[in-house]
N, C-alpha and C. Protein backbone atom coordinates (compact mmCIF):
# COMPACT_ATOMS: atom_id res chain seq x y z
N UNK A 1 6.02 18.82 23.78
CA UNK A 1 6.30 19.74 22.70
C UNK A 1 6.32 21.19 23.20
N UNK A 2 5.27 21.46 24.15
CA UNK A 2 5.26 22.79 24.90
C UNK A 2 6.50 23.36 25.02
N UNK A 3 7.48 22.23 26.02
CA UNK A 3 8.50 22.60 26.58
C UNK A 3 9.47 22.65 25.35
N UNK A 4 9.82 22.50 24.48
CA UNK A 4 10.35 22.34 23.63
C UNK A 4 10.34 24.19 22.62
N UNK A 5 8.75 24.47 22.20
CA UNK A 5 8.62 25.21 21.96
C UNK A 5 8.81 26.71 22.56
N UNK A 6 9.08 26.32 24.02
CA UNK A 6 9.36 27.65 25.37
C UNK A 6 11.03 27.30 25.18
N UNK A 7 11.50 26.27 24.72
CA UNK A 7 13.38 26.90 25.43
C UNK A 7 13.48 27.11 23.90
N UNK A 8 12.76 26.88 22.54
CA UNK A 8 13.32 27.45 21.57
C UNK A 8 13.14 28.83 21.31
N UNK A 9 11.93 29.56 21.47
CA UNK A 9 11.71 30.61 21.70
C UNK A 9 10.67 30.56 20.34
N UNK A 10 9.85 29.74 20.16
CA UNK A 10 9.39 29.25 18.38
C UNK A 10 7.72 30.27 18.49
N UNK A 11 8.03 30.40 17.15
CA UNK A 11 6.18 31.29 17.17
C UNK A 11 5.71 30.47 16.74
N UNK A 12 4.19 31.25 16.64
CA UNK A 12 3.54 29.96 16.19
C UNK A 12 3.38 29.75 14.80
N UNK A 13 3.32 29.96 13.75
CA UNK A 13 3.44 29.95 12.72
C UNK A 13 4.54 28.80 12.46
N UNK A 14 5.73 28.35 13.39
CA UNK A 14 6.77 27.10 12.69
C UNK A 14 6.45 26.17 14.11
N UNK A 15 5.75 26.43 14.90
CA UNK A 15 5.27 25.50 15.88
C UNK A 15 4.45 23.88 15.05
N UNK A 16 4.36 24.33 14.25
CA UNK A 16 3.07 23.31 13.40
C UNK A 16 4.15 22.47 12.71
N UNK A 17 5.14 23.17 12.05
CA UNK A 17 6.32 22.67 11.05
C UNK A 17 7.16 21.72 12.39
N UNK A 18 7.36 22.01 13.18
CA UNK A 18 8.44 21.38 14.20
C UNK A 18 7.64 20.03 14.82
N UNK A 19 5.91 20.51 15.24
CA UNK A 19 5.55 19.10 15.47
C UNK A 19 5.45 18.34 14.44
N UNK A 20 5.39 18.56 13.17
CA UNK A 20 5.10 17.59 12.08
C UNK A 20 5.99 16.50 11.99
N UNK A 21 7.50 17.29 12.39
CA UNK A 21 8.74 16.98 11.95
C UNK A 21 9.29 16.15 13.27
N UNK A 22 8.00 16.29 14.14
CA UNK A 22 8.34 15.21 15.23
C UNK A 22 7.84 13.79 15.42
N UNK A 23 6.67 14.00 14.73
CA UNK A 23 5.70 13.06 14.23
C UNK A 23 6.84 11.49 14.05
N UNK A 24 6.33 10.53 14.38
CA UNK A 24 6.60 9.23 14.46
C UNK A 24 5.55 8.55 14.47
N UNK A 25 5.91 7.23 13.81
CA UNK A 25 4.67 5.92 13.59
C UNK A 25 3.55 6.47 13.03
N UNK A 26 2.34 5.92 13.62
CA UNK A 26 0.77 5.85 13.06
C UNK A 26 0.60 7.22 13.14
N UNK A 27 1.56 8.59 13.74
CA UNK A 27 1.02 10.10 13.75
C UNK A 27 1.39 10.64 12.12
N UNK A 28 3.16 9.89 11.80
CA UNK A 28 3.67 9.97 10.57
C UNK A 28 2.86 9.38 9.49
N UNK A 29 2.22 8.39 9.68
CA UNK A 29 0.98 7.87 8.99
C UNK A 29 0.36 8.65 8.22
N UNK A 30 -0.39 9.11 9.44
CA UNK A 30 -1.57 10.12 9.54
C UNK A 30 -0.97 11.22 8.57
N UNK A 31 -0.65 11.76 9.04
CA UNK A 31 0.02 13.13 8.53
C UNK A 31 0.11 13.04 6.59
N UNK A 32 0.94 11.79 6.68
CA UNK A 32 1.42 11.90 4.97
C UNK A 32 -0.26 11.54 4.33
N UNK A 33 -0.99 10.88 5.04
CA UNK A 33 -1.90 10.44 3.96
C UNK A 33 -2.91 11.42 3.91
N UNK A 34 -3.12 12.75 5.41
CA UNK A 34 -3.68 13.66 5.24
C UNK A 34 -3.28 14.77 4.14
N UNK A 35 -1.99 14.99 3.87
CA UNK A 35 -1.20 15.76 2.92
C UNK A 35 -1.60 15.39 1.50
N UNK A 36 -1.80 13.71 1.48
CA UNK A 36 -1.70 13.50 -0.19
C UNK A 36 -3.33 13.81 -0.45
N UNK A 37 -3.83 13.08 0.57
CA UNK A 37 -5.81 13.86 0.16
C UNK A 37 -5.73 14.83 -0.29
N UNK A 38 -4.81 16.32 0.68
CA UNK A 38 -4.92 17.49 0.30
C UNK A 38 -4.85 17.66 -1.11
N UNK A 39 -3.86 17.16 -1.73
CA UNK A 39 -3.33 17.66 -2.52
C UNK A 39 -1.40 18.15 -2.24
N UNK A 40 -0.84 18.13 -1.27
CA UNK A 40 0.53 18.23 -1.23
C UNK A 40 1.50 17.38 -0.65
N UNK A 41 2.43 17.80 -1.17
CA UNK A 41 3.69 16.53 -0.72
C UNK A 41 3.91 16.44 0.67
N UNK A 42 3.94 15.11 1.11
CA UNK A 42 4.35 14.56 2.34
C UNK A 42 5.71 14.76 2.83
């Protein structure tokens, strides 16, 4: 993701949005069911 984030030129503030959005399987899992605990959409 590092490398990814160095040839896009990404801050960090949408660094978080881009790995989310990379997220696959049991990470995509994770993620949506941490969101709905929160309180927001997956």
């Amino acid at each position: 993701m590092e490398k990814i984030f160095d040839v896009m030129g990404c801050e960090d503030a949408f660094k978080t949005r881009l790995a989310v959005y990379k997220f696959e399987g049991n990470a995509l899992a994770w993620w949506k069911a941490y969101k709905h605990a929160k309180g927001g959409d997956a």
